[in-house]
C-alpha atoms as a PDB file:
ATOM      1  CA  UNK A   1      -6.215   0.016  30.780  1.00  0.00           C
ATOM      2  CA  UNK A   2      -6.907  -3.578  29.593  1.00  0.00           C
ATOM      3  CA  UNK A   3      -5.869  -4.517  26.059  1.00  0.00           C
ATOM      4  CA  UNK A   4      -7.737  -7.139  24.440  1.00  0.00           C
ATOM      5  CA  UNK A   5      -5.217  -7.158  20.648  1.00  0.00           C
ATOM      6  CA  UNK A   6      -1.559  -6.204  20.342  1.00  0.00           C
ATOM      7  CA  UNK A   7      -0.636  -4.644  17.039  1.00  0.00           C
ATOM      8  CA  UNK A   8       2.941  -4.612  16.281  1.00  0.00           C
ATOM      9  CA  UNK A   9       5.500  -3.143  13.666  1.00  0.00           C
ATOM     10  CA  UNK A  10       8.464  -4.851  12.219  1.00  0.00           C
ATOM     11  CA  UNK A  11      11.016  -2.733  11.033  1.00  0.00           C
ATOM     12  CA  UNK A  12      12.982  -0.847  13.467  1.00  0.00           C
ATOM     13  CA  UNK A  13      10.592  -1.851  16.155  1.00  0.00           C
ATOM     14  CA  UNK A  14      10.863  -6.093  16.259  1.00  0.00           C
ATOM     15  CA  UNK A  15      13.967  -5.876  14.067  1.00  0.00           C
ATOM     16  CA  UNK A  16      16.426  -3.096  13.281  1.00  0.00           C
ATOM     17  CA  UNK A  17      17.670  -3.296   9.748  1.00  0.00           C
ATOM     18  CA  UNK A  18      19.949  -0.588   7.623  1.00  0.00           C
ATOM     19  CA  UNK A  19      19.588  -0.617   3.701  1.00  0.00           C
ATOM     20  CA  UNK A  20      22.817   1.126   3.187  1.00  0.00           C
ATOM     21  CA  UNK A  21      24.240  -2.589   4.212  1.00  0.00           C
ATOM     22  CA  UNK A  22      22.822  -3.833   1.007  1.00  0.00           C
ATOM     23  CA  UNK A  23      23.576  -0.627  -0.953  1.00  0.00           C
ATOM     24  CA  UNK A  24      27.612  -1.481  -0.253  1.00  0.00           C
ATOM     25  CA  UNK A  25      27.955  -5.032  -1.327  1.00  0.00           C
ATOM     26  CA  UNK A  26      25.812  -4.649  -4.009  1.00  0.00           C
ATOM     27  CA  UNK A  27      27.897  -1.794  -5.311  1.00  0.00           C
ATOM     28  CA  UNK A  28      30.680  -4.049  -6.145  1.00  0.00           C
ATOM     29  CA  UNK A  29      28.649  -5.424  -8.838  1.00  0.00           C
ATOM     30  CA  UNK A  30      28.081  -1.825 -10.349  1.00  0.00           C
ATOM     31  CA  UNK A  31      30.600   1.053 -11.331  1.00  0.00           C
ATOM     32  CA  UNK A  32      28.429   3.072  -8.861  1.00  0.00           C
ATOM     33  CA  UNK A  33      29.132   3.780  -5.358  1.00  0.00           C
ATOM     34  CA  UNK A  34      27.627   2.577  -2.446  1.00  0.00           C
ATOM     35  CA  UNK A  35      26.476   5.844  -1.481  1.00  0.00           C
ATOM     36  CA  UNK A  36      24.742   6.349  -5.266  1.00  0.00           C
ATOM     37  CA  UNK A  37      23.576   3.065  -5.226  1.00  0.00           C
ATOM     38  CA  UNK A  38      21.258   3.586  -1.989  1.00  0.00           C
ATOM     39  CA  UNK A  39      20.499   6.993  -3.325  1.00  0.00           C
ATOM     40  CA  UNK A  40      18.990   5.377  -7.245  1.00  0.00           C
ATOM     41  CA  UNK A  41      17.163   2.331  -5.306  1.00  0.00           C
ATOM     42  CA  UNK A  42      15.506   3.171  -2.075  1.00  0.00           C
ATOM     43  CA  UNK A  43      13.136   6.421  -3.444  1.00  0.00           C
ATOM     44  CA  UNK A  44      12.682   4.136  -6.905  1.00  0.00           C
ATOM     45  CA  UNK A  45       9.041   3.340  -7.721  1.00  0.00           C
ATOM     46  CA  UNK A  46      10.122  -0.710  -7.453  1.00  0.00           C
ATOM     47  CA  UNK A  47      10.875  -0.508  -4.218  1.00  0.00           C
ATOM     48  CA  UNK A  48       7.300   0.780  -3.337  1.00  0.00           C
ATOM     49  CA  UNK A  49       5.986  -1.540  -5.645  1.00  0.00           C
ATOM     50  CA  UNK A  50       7.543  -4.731  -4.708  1.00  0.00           C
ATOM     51  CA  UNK A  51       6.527  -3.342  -1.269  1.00  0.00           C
ATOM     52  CA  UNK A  52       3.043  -3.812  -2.128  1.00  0.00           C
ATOM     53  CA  UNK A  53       3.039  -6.997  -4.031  1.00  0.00           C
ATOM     54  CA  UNK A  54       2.913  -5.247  -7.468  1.00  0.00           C
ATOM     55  CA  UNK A  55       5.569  -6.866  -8.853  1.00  0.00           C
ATOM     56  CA  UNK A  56       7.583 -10.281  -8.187  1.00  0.00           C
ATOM     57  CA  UNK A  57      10.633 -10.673  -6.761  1.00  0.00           C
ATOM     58  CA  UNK A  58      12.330 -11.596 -10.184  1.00  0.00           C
ATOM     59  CA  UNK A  59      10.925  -8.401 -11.385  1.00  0.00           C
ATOM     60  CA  UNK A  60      12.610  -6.739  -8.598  1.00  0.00           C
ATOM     61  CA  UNK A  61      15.886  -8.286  -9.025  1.00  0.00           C
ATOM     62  CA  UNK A  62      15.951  -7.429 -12.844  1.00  0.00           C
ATOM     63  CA  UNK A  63      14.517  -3.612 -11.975  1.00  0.00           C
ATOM     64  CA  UNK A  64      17.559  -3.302  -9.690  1.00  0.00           C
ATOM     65  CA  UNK A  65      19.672  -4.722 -11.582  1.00  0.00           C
ATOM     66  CA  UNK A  66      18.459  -2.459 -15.033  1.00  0.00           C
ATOM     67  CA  UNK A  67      18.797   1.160 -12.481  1.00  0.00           C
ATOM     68  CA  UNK A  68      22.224   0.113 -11.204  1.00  0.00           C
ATOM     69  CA  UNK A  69      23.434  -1.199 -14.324  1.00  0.00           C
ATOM     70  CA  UNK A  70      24.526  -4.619 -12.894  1.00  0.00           C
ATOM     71  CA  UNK A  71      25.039  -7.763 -15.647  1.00  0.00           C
ATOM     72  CA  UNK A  72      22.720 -10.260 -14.008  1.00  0.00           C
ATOM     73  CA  UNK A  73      25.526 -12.922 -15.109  1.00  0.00           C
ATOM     74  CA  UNK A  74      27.570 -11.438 -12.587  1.00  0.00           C
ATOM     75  CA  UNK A  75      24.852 -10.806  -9.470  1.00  0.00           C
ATOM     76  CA  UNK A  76      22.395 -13.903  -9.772  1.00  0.00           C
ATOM     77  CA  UNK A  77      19.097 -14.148  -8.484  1.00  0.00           C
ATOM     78  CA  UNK A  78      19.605 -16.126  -5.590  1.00  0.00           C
ATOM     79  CA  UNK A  79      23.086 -13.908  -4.636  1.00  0.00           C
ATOM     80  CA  UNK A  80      21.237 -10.680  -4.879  1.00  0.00           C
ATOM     81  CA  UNK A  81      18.200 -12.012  -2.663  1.00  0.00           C
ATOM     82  CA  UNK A  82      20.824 -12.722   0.532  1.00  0.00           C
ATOM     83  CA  UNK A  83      22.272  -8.828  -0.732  1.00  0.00           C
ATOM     84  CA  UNK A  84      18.871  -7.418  -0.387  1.00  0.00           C
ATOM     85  CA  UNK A  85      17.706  -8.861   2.519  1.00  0.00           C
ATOM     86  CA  UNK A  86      20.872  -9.684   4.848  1.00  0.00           C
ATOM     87  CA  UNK A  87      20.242  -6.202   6.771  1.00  0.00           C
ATOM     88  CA  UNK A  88      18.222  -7.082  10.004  1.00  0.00           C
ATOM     89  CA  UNK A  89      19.438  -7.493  13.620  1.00  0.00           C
ATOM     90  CA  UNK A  90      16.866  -8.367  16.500  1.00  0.00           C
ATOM     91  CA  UNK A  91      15.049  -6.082  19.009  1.00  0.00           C
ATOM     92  CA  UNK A  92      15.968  -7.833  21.979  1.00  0.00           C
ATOM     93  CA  UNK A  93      13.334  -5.580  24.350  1.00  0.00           C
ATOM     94  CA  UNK A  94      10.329  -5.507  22.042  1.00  0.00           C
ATOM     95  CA  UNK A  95      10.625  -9.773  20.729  1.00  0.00           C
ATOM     96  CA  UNK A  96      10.913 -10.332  24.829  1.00  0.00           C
ATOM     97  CA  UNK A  97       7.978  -7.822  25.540  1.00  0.00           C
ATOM     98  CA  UNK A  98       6.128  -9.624  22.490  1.00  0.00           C
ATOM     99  CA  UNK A  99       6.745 -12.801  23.842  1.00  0.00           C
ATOM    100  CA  UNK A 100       5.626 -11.797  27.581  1.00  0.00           C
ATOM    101  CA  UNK A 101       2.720  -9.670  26.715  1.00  0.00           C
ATOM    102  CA  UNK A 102      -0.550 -11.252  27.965  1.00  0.00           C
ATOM    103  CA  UNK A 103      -3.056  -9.989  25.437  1.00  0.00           C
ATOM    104  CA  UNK A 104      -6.098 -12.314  23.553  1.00  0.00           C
ATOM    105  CA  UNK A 105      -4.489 -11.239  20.311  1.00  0.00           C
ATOM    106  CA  UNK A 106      -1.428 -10.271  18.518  1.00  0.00           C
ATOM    107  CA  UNK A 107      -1.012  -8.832  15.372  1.00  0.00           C
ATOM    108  CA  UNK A 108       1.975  -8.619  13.396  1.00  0.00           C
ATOM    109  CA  UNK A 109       1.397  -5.683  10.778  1.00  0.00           C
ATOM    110  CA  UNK A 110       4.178  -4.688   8.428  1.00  0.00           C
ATOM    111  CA  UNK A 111       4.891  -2.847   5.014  1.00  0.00           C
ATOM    112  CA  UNK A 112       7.650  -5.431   3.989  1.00  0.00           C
ATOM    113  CA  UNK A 113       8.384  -7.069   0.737  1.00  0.00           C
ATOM    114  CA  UNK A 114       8.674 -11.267  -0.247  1.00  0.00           C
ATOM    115  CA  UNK A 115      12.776 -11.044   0.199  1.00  0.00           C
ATOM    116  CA  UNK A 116      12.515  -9.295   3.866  1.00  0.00           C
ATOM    117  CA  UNK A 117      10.166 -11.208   5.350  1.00  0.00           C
ATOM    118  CA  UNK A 118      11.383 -14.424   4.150  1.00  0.00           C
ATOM    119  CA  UNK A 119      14.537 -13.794   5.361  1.00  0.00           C
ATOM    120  CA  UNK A 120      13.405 -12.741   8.948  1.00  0.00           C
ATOM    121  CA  UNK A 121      10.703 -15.321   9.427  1.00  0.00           C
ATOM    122  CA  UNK A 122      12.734 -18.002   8.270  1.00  0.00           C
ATOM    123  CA  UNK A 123      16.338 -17.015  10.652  1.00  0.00           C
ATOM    124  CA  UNK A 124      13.925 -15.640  13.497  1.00  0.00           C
ATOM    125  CA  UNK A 125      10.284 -17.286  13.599  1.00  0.00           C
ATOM    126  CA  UNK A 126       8.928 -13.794  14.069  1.00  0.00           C
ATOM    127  CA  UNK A 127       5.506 -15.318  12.884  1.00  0.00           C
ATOM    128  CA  UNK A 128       5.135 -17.588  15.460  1.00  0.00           C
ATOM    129  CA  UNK A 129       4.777 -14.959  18.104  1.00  0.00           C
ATOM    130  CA  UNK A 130       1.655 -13.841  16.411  1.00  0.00           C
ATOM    131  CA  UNK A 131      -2.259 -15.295  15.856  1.00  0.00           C
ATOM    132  CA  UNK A 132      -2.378 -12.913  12.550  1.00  0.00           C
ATOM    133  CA  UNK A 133       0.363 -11.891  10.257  1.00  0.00           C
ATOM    134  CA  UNK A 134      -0.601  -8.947   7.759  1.00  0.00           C
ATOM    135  CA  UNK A 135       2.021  -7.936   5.307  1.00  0.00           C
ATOM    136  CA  UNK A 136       1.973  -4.950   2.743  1.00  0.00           C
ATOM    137  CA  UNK A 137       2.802  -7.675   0.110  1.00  0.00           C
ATOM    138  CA  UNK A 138      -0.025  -9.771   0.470  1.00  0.00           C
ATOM    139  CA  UNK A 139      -2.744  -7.781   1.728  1.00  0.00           C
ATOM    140  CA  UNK A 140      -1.778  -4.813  -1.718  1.00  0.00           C
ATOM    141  CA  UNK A 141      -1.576  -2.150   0.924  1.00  0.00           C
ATOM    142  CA  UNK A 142       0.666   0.070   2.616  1.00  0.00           C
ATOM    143  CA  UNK A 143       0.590   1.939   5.816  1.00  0.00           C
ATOM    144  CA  UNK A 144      -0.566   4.984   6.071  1.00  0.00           C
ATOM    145  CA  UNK A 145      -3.666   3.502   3.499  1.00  0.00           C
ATOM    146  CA  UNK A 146      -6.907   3.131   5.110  1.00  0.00           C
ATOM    147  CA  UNK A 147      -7.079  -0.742   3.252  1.00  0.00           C
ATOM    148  CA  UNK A 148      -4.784  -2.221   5.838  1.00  0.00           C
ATOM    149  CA  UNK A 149      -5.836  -0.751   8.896  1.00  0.00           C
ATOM    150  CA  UNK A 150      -9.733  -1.659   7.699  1.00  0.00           C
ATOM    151  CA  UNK A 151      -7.715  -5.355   7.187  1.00  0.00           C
ATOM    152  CA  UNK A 152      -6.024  -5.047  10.843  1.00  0.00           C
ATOM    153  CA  UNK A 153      -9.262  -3.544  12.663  1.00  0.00           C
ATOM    154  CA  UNK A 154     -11.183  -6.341  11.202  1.00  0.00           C
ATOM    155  CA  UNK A 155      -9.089  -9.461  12.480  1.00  0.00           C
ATOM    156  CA  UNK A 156      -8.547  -7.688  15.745  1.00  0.00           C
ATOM    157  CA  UNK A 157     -12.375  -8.044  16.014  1.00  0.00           C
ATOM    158  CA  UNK A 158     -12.461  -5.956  19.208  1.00  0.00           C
ATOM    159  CA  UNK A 159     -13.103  -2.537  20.667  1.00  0.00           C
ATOM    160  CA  UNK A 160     -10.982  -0.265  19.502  1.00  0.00           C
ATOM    161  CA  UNK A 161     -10.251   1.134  22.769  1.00  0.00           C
ATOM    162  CA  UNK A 162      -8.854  -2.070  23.722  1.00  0.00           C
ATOM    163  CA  UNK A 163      -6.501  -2.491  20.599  1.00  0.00           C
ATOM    164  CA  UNK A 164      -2.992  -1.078  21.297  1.00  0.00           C
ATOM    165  CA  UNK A 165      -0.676  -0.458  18.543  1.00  0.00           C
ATOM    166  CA  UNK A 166       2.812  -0.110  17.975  1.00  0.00           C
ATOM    167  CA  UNK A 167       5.056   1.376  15.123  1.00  0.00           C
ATOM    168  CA  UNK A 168       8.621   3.378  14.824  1.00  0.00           C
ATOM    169  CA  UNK A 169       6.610   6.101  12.683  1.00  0.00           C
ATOM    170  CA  UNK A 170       4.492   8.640  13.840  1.00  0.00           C
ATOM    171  CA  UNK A 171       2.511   9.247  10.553  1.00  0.00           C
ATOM    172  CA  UNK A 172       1.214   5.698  10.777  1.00  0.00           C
ATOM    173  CA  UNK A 173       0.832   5.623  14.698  1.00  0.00           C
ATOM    174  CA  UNK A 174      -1.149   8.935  14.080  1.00  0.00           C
ATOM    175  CA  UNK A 175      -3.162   7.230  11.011  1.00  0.00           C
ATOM    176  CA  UNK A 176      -4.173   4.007  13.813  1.00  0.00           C
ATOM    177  CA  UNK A 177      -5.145   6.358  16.305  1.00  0.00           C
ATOM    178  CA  UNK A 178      -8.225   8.460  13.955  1.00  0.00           C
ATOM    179  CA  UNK A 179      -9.687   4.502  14.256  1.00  0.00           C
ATOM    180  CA  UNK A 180     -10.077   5.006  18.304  1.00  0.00           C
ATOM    181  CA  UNK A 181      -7.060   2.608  19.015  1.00  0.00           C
ATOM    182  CA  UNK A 182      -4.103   3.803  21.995  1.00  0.00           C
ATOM    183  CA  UNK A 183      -0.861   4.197  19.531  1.00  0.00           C
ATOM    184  CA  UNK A 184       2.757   4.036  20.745  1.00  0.00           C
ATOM    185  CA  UNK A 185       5.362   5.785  19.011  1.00  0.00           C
ATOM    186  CA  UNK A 186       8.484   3.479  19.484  1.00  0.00           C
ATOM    187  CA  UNK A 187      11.159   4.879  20.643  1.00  0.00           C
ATOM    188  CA  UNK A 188      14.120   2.265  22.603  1.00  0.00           C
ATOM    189  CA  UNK A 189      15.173   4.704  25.642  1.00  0.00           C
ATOM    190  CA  UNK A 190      11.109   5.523  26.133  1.00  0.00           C
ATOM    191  CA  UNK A 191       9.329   1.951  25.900  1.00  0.00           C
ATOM    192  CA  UNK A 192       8.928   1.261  29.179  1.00  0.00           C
ATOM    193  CA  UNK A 193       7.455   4.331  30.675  1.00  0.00           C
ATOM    194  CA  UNK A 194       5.378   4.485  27.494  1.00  0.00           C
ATOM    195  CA  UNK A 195       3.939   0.738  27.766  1.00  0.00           C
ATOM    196  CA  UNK A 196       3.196   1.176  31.575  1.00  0.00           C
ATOM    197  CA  UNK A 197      -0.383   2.337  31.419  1.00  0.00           C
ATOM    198  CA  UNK A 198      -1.166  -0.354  29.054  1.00  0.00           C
ATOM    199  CA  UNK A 199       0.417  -3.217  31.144  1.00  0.00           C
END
């Protein structure tokens, strides 16, 4: 089957990233342990929130810093930013299959926050493999929410039968798919027989 527009996750698809990183070095700045640390920050509503542009990343810092109890004297803004977002390793098979793919359009389509994507575009260039960028930040949604798959369908500007998307979650791949659009699952060991008929 032809494909027209591309579609592509970040997080644990383009790049592989683990929070608990962050949760350890930031727990020397708190009398909590790593362990808690991750457990307090990741379900907190400011991690959702900064997710979806609803707060700044100042706000975020000081949130953060207020949950775990940190002095902000002793974890800075600046410091905490590299903490927070110095948790990402590349995809070597999906930025090469990216970068090979011969499709009219690719779309990068993300729930990240500021700090992430900063950090990745600015060490990696991720953006420059794509003609449309849509992050959860910016466009004040979130996958599974209709808002940024109306926002995704609408750039792709295509049939949806000849839009192929990609993401690490199946509640979100299985979201894509009630818009007529062939959804892949990522999964490392299963890539390539999956992306065959679409090649």
């Amino acid at each position: 089957m032809k494909i027209d527009c591309v579609i592509c996750d970040l997080g644990k698809v383009l790049v592989f990233f683990d929070h608990f990183i962050s949760a350890q070095k930031i727990s020397k700045f708190t009398s909590f342990s790593a362990q808690k640390c991750y457990d307090l920050i990741l379900p907190h509503k400011c991690v959702m929130d900064f997710g979806k542009g609803n707060i700044s990343a100042i706000e975020f810092y000081k949130e953060v810093c207020k949950v775990l109890e940190i002095n902000t004297i002793d974890l800075n803004f600046e410091d905490f930013k590299k903490i927070w977002a110095d948790i990402f390793t590349l995809n070597k098979q999906m930025i090469d299959f990216i970068k090979e793919y011969n499709v009219d359009k690719k779309i990068l389509l993300s729930n990240t926050d500021e700090i992430h994507f900063e950090w990745i575009d600015k060490k990696w260039g991720i953006s420059e493999l794509f003609d449309e960028v849509i992050l959860s930040y910016k466009a004040r949604y979130m996958k599974p929410e209709d808002g940024i798959f109306d926002i995704a369908m609408n750039l792709a500007d295509c049939n949806p039968k000849k839009i192929l998307y990609i993401d690490d979650i199946k509640e979100y791949t299985q979201a894509f798919a009630e818009y007529g659009v062939n959804c892949i699952t990522y999964n490392a060991d299963t890539f390539k027989i999956d992306i065959e008929k679409y090649l």
